[in-house]
N, C-alpha and C. Protein backbone atom coordinates (compact mmCIF):
# COMPACT_ATOMS: atom_id res chain seq x y z
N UNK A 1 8.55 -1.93 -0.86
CA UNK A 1 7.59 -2.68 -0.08
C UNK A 1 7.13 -1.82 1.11
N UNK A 2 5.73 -2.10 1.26
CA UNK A 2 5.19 -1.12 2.32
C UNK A 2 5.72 -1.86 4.18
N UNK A 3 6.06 -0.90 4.93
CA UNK A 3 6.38 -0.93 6.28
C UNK A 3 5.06 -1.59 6.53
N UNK A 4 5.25 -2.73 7.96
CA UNK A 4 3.98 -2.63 8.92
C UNK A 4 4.47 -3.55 10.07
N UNK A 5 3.31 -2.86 10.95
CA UNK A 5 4.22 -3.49 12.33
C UNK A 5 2.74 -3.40 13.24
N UNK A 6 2.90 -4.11 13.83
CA UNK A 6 1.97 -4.02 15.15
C UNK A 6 2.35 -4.19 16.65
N UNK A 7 1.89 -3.18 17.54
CA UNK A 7 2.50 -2.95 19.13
C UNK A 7 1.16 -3.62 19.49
N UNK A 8 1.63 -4.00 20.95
CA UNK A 8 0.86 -4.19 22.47
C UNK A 8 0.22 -2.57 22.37
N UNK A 9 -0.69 -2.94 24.05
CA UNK A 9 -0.82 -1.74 24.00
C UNK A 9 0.30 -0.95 25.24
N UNK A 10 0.99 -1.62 25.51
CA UNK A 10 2.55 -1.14 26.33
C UNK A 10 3.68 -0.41 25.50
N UNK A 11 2.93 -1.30 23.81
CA UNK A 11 3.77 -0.14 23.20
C UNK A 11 5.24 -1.21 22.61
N UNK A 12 5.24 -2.36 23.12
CA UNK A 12 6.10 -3.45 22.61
C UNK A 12 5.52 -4.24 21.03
N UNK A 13 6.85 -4.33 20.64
CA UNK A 13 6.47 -4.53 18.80
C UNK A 13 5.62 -6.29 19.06
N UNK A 14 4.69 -6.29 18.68
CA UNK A 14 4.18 -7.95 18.27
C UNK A 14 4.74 -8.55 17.15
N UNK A 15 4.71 -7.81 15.90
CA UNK A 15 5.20 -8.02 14.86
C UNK A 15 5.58 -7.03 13.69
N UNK A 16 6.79 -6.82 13.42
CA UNK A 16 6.76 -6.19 11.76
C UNK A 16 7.12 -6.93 10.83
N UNK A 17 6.75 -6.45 9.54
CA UNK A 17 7.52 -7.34 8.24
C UNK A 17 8.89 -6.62 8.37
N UNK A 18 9.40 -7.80 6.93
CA UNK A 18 10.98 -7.90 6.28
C UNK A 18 10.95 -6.17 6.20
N UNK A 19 10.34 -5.55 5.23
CA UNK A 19 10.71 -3.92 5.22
C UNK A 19 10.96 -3.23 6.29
N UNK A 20 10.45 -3.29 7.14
CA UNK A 20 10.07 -2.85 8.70
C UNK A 20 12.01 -3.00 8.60
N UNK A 21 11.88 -4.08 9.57
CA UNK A 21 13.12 -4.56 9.49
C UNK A 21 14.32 -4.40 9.07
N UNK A 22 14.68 -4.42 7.77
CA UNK A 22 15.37 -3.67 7.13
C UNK A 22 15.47 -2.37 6.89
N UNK A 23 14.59 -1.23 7.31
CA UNK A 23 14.39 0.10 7.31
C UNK A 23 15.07 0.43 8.72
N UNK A 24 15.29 -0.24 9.76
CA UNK A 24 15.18 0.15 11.10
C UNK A 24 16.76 -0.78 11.29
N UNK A 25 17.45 -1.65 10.00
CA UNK A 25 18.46 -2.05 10.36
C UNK A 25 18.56 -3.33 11.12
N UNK A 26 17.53 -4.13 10.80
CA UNK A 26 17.63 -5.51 11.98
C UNK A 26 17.72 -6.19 11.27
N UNK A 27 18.44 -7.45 11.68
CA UNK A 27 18.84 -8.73 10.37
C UNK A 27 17.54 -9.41 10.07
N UNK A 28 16.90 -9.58 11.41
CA UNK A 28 15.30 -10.44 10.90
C UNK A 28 13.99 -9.34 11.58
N UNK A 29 12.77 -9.83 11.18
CA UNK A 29 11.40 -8.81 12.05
C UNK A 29 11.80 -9.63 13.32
N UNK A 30 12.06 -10.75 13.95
CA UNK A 30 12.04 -11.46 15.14
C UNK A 30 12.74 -10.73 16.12
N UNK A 31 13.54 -10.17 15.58
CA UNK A 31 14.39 -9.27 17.01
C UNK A 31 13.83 -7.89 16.96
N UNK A 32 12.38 -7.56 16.72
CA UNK A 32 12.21 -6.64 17.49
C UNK A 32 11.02 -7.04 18.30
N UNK A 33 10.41 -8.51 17.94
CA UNK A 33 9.42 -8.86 18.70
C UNK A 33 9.58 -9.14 20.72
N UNK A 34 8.85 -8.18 20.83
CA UNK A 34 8.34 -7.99 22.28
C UNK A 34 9.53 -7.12 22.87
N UNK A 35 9.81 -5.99 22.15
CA UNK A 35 10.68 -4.94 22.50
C UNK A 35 9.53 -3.66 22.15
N UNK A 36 10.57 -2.67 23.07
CA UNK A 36 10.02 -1.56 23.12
C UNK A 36 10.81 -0.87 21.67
N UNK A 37 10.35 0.65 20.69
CA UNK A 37 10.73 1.15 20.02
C UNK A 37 12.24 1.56 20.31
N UNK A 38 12.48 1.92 21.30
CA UNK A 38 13.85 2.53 21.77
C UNK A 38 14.81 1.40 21.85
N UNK A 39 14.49 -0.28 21.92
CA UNK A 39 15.07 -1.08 22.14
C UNK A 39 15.87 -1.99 20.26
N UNK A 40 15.22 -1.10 19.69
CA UNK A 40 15.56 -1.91 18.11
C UNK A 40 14.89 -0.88 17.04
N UNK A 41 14.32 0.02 17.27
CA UNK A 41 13.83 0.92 16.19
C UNK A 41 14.58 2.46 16.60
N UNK A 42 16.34 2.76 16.09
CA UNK A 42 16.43 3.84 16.85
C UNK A 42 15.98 5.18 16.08
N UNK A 43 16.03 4.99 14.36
CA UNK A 43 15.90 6.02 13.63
C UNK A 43 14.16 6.49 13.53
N UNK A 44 13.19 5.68 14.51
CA UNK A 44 11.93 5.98 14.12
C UNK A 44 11.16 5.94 15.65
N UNK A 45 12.01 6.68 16.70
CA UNK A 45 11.80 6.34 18.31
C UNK A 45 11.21 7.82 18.69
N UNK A 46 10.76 8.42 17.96
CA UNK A 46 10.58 9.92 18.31
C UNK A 46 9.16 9.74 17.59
N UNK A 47 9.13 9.63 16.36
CA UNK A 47 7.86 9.18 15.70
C UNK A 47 7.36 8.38 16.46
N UNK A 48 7.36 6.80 17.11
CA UNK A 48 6.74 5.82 17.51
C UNK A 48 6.05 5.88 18.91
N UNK A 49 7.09 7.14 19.02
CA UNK A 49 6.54 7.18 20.65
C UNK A 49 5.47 8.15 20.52
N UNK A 50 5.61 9.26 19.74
CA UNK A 50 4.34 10.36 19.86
C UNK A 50 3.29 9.51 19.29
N UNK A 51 3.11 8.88 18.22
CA UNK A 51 1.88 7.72 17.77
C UNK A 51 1.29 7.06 18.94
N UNK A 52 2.28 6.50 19.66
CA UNK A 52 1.65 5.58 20.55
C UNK A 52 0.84 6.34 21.51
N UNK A 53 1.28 7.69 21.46
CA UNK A 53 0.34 8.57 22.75
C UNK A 53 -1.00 9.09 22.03
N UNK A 54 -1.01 9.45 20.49
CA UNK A 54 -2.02 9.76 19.81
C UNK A 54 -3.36 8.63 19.47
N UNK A 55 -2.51 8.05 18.88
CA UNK A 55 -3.33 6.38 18.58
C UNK A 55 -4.14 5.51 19.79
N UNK A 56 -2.98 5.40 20.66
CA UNK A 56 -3.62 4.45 21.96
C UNK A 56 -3.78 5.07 23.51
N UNK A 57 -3.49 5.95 23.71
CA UNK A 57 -3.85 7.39 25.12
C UNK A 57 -5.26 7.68 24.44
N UNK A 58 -5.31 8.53 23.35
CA UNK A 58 -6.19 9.96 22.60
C UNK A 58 -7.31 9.02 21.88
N UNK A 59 -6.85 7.96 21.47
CA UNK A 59 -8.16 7.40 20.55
C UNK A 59 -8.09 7.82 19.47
N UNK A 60 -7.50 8.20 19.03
CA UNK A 60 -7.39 9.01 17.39
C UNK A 60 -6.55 8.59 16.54
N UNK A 61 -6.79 7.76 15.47
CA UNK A 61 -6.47 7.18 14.22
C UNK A 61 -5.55 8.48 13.27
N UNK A 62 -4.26 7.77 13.07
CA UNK A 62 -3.43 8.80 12.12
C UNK A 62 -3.77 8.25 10.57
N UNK A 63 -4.28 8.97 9.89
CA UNK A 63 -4.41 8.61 8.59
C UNK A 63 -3.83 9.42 7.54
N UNK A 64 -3.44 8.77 6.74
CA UNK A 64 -2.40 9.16 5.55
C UNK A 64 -1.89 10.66 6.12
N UNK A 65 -0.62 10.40 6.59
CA UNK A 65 0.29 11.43 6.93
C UNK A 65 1.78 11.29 6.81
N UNK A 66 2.17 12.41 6.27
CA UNK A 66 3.18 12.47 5.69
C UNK A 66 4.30 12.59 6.63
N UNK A 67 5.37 11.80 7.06
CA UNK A 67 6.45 12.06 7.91
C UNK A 67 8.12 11.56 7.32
N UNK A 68 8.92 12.34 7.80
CA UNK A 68 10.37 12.33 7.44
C UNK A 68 11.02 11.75 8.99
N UNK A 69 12.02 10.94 8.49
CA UNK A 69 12.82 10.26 9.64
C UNK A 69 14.17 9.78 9.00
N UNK A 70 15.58 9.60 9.40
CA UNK A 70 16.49 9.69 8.96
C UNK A 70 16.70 8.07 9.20
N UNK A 71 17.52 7.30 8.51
CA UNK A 71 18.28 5.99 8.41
C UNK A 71 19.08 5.66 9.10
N UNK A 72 19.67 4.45 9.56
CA UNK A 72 20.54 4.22 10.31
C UNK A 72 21.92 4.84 9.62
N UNK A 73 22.20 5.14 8.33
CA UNK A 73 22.93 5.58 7.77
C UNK A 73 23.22 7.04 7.47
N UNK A 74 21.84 7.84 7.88
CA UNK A 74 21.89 8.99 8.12
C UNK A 74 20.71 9.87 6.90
N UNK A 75 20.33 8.80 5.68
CA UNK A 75 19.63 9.76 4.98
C UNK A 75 18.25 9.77 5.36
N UNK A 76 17.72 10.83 5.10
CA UNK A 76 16.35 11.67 5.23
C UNK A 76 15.56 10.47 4.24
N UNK A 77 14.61 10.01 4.77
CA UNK A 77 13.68 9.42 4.02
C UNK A 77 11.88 9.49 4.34
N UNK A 78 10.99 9.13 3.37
CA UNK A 78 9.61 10.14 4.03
C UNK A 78 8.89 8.80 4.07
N UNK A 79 8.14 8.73 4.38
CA UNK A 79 6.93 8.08 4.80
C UNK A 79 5.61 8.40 4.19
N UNK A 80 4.79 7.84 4.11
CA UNK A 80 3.05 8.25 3.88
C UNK A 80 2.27 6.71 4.54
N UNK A 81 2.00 7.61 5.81
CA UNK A 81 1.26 6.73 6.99
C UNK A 81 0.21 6.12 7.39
N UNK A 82 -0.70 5.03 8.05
CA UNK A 82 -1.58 5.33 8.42
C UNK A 82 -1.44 4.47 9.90
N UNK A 83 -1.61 4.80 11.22
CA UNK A 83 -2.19 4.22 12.26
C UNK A 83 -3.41 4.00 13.11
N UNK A 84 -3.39 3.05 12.92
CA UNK A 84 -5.00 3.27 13.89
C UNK A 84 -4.82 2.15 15.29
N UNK A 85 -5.78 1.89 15.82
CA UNK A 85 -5.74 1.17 16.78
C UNK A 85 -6.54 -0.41 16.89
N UNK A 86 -5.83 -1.17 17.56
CA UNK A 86 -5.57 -2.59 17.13
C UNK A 86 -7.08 -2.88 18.81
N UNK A 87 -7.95 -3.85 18.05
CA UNK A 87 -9.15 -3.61 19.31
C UNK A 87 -9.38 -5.59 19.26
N UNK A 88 -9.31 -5.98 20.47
CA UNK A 88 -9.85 -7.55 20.99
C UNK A 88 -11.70 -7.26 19.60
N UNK A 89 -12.22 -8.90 20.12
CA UNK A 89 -13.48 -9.14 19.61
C UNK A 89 -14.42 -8.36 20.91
N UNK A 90 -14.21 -7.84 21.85
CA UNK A 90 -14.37 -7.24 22.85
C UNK A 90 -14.63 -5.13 22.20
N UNK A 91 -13.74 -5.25 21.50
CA UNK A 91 -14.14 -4.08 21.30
C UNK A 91 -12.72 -3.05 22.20
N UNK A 92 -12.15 -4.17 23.13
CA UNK A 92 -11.06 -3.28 23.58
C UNK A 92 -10.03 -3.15 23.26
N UNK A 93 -9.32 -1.64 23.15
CA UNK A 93 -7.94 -1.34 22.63
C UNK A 93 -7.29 -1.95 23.36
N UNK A 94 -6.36 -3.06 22.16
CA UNK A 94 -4.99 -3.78 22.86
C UNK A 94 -3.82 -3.65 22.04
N UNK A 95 -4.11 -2.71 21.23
CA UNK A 95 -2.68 -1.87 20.68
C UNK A 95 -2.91 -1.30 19.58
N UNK A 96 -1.84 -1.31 18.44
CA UNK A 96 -1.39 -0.32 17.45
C UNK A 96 -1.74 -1.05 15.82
N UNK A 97 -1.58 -0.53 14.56
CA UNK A 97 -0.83 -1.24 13.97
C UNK A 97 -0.44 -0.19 12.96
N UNK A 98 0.57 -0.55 12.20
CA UNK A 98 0.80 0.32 11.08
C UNK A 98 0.73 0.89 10.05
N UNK A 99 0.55 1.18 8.67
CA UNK A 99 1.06 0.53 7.19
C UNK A 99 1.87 1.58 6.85
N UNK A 100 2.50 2.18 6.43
CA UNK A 100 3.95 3.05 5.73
C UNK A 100 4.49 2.60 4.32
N UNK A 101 4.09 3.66 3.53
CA UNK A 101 4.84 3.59 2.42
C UNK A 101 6.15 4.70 2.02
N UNK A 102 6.95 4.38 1.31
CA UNK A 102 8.01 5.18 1.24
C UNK A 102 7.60 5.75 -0.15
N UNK A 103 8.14 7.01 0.18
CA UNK A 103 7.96 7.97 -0.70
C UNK A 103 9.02 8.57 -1.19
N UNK A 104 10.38 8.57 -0.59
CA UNK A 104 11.44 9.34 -0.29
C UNK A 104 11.33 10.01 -1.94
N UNK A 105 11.52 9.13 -3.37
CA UNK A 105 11.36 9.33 -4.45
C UNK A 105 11.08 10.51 -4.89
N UNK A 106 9.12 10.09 -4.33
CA UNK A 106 8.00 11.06 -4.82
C UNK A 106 8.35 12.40 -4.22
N UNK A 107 8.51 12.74 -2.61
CA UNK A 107 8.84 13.79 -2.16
C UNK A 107 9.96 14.19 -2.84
N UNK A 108 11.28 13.67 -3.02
CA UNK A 108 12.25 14.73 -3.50
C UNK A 108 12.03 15.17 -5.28
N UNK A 109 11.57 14.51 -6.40
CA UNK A 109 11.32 14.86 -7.17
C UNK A 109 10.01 16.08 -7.20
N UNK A 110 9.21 15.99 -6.03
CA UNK A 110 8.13 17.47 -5.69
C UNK A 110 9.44 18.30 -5.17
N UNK A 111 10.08 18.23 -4.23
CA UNK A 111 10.73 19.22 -4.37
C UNK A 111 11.24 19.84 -5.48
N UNK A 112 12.27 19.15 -6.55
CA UNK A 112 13.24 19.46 -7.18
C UNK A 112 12.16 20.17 -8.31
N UNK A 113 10.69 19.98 -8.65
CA UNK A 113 10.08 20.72 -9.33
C UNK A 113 9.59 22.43 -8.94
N UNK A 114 9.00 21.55 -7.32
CA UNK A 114 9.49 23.49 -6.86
C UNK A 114 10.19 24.08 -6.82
N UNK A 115 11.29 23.91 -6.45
CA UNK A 115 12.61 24.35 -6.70
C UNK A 115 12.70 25.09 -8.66
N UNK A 116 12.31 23.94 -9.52
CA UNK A 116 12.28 24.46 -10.78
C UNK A 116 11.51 25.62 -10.76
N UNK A 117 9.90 25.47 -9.99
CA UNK A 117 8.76 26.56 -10.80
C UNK A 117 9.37 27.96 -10.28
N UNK A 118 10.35 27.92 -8.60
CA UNK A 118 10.72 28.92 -8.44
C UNK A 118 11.77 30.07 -9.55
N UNK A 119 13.09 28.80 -10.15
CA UNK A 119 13.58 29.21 -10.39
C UNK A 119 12.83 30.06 -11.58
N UNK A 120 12.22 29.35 -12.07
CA UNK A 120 11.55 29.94 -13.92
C UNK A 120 10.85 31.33 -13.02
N UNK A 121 9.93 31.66 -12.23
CA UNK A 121 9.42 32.50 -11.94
C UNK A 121 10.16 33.82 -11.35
N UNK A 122 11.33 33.58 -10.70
CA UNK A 122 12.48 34.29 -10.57
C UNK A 122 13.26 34.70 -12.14
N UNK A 123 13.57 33.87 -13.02
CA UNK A 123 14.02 34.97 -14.17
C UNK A 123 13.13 35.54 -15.01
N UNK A 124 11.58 35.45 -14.67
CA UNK A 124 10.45 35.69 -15.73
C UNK A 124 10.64 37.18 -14.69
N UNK A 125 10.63 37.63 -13.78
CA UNK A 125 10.47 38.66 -12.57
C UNK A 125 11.44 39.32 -12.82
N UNK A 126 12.83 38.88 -13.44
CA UNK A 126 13.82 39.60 -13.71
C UNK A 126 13.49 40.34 -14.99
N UNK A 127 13.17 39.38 -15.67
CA UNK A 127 13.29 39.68 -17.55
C UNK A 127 11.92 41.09 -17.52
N UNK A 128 11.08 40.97 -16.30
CA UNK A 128 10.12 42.50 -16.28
C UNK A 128 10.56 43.07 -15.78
N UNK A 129 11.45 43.44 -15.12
CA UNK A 129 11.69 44.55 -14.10
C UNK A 129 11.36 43.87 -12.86
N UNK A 130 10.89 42.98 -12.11
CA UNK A 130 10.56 43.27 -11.07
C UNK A 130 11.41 42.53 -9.89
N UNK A 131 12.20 42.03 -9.99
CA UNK A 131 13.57 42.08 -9.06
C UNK A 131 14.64 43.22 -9.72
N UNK A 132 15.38 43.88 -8.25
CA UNK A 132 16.15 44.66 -8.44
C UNK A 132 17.68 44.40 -9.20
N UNK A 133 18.41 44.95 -9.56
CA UNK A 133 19.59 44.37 -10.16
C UNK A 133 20.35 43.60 -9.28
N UNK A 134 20.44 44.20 -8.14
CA UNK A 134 21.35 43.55 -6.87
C UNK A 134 20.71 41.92 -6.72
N UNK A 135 19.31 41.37 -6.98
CA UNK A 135 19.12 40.42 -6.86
C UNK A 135 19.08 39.42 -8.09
N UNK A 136 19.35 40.16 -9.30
CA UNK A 136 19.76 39.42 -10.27
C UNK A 136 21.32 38.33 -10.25
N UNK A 137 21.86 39.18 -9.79
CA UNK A 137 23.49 38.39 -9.50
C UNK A 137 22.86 37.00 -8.43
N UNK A 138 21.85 36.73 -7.81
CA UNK A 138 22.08 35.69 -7.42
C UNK A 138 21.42 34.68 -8.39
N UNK A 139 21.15 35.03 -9.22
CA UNK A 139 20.79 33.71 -10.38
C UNK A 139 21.77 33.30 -10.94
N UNK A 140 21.92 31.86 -10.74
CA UNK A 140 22.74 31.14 -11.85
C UNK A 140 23.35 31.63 -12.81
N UNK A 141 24.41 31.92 -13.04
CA UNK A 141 25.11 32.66 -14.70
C UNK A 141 24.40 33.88 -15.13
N UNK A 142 24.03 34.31 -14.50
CA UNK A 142 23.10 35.64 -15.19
C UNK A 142 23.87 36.82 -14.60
N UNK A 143 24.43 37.35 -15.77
CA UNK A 143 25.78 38.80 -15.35
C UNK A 143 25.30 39.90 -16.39
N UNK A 144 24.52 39.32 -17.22
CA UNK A 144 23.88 40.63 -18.24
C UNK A 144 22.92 41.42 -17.16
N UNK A 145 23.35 42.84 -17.25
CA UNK A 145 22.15 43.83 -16.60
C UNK A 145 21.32 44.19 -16.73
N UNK A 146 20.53 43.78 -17.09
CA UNK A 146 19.00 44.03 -17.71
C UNK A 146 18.49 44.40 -16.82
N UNK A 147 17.61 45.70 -16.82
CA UNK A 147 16.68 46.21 -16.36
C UNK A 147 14.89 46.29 -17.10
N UNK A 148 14.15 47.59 -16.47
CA UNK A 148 13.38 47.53 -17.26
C UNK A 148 13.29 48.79 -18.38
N UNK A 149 14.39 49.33 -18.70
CA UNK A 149 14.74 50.49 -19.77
C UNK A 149 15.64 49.94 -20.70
N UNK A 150 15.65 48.43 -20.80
CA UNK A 150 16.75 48.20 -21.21
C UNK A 150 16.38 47.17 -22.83
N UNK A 151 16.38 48.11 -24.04
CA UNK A 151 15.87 47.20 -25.40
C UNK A 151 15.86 46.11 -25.59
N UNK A 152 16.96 45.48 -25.16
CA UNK A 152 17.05 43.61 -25.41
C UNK A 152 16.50 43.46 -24.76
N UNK A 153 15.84 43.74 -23.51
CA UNK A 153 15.12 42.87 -22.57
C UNK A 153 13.45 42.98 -22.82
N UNK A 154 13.28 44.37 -23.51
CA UNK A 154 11.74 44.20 -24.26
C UNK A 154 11.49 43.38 -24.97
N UNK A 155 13.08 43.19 -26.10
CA UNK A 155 12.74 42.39 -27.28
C UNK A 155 12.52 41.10 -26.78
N UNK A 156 13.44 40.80 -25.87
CA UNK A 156 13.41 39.23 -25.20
C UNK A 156 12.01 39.11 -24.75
N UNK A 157 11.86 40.03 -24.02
CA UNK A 157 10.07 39.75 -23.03
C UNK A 157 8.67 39.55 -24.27
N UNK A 158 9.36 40.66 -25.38
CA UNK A 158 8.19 40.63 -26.33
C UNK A 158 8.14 38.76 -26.81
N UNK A 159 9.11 38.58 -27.50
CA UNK A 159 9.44 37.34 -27.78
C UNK A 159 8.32 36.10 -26.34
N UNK A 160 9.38 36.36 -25.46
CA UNK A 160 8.40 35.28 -25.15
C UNK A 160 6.97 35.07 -24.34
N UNK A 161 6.67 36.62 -24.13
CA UNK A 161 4.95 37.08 -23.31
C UNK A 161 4.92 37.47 -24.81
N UNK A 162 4.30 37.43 -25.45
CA UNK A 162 3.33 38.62 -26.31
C UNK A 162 2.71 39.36 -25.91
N UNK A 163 1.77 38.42 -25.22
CA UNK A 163 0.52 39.18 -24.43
C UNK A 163 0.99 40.28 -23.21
N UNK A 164 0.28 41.18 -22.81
CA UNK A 164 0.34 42.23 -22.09
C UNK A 164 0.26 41.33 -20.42
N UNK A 165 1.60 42.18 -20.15
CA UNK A 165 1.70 41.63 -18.24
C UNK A 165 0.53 41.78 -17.42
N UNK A 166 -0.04 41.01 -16.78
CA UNK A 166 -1.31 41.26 -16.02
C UNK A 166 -0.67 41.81 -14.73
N UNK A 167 -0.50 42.79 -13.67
CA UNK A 167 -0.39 42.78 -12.39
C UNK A 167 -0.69 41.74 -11.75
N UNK A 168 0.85 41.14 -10.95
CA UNK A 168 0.87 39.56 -9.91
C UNK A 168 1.08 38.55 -11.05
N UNK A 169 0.80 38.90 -12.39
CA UNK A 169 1.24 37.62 -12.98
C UNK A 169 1.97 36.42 -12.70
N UNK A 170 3.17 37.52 -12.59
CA UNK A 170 4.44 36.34 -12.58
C UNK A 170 4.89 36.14 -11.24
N UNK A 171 4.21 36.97 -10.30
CA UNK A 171 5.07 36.32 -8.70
C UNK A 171 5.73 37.52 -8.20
N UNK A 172 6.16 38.30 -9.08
CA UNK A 172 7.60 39.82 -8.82
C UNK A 172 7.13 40.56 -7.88
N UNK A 173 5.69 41.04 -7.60
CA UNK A 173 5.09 41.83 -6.75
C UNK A 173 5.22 40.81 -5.13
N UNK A 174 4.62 39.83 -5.19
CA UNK A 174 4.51 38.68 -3.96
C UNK A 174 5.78 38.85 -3.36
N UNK A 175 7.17 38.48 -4.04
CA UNK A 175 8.37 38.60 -3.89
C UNK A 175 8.62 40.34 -3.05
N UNK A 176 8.58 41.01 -4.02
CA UNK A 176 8.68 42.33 -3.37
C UNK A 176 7.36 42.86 -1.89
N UNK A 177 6.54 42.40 -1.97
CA UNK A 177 5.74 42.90 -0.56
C UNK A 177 6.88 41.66 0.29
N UNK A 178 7.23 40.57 0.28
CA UNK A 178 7.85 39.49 1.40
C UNK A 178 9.05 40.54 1.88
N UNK A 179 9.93 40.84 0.88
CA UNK A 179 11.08 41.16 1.10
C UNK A 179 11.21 43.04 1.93
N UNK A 180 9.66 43.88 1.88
CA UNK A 180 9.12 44.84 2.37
C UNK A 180 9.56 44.66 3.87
């Protein structure tokens, strides 16, 4: 369920929902009404406070932005945001409001795929030559020495490139100018 909450413009909660609530550790949304962030929101008091200076100081609407903040329990969880500012029939800013969706999911499964494309691109860099042997030992189970003079590792490369290595193909060069 998506977060949402709305401040004064002092910056005191008017209202959040049940998620709100339960994300921030409060038995009901009622106990954080007409408190400040620091007073009932402790895992999201660093975030709430820089918003409140962007949103309602600056005039400037946060839209879909991505932020990480930890649990009352301690885990890392992400956000995908939007704030803007809460205006009378007047037209004047009299506070905040929220919407937040959790992502924690979506972000760590993007990681765990980068994490994959690295790894595949790291033994495709090996299987050409283009990490040194010394950096082969840090791959996972990989104790065979393969170089690039080395027959099984043509036959292997033939097998699975056919096609002729383009220069930068695979990443091995990028890797080697970083590590320059």
């Amino acid at each position: 369920m998506d977060t949402v909450y709305f401040r004064d413009r002092d910056g005191r909660f008017i209202l959040i929902n049940q998620a709100m609530a339960e994300r921030e550790g409060l038995a009901t949304p009622e106990l954080a009404t007409g408190k400040q962030p620091s007073q009932c929101c402790p895992c999201m008091i660093e975030t709430l406070e820089q918003d409140q200076v962007v949103v309602m100081e600056r005039n400037i609407p946060i839209i879909n932005h991505m932020e990480r903040f930890n649990t009352p329990d301690g885990r890392a969880e992400w956000l995908f945001s939007t704030k803007l500012p809460l205006r009378d029939h007047q037209g004047h800013l009299v506070g905040m409001f929220s919407v937040a969706r959790d992502i924690t999911e979506q972000k760590r499964a993007q990681d765990t795929v980068q994490q994959e494309l690295e790894r595949r691109d790291e033994f495709i860099a090996v299987l050409h030559g283009d990490i040194t042997p010394g950096d082969k030992s840090a791959l996972p189970g990989w104790n065979h020495p393969v170089g690039k003079d080395s027959e099984d590792n043509r036959r292997l490369l033939s097998a699975l490139a056919p096609t002729p290595r383009l220069p930068g193909a695979y990443g091995g060069e990028r890797r080697a100018a970083r590590r320059a």
